[in-house]
Protein backbone atom coordinates (compact mmCIF):
# COMPACT_ATOMS: atom_id res chain seq x y z
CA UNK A 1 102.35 105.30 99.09
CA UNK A 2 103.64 105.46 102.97
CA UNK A 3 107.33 104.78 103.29
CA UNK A 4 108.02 102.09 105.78
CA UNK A 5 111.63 101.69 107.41
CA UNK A 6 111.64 98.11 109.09
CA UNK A 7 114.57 97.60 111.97
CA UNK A 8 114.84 93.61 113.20
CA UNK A 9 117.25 90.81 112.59
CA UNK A 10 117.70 89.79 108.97
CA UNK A 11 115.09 86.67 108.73
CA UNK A 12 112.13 88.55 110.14
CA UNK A 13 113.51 91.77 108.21
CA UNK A 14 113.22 89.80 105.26
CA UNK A 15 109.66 88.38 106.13
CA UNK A 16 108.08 91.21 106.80
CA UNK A 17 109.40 93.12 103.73
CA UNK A 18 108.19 90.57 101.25
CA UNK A 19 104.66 91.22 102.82
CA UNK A 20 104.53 94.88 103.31
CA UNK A 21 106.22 95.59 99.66
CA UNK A 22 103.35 95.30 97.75
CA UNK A 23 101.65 97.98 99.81
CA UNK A 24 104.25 100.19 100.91
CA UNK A 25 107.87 101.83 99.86
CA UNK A 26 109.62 99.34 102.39
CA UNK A 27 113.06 99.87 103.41
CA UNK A 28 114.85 97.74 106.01
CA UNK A 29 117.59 97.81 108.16
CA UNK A 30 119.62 95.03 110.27
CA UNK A 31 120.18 94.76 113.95
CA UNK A 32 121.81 91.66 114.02
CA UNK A 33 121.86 91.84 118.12
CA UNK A 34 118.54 88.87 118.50
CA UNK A 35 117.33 90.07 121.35
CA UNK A 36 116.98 93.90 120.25
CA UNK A 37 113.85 95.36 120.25
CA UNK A 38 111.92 95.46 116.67
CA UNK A 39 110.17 98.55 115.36
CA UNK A 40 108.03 99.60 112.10
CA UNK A 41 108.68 102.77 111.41
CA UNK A 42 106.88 105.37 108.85
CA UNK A 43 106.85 108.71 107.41
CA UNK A 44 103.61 110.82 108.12
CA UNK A 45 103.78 114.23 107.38
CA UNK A 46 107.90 114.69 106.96
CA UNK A 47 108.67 112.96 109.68
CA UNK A 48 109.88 109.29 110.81
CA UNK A 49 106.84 107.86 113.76
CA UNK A 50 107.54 104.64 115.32
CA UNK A 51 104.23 102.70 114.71
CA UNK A 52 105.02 99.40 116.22
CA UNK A 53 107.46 97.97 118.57
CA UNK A 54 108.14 94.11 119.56
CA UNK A 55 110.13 91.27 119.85
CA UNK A 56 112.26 89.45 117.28
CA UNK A 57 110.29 85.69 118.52
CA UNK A 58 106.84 87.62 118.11
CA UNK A 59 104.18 85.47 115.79
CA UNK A 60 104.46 87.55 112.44
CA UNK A 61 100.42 87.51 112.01
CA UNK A 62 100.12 89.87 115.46
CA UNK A 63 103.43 91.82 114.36
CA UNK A 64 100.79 92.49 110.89
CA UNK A 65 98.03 93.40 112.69
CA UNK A 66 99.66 95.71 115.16
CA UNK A 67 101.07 97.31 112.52
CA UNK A 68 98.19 97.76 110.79
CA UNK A 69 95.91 99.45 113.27
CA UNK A 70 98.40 101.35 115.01
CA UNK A 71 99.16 103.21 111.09
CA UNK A 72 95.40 103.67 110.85
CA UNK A 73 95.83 105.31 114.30
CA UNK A 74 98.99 107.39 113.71
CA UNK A 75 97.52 108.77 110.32
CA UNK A 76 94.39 110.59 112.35
């Protein structure tokens, strides 16, 4: 099971861990600045990768689908 470390504001945080949970060891943490920049971070091969990066007002179906080819991409 990938470990996933999620950084974004607390009600996308939230979002995207009740969606990625049942897939992944999902771990989040809070910037509460709004118009930080969001990543999706995981650990491939002992070591943190940034998989995915975008904004906190993104749609949450293309934050999922980045996510989810880019990890397919990082893990080659």
């Amino acid at each position: 099971m990938h470990k996933i470390l999620i950084l974004a504001p607390p009600s996308l945080a939230h979002k995207l861990e009740e969606i990625l949970r049942h897939r992944y060891d999902v771990r989040t943490e809070i910037r509460d600045d709004s118009k930080a920049i969001c990543e999706i971070q995981a650990r491939i091969t002992r070591n943190w990768v940034t998989i995915c990066r975008f904004a906190p007002d993104e749609n949450l179906e293309d934050i999922l689908m980045m996510f989810k080819v880019n990890l397919e991409l990082k893990k080659r």
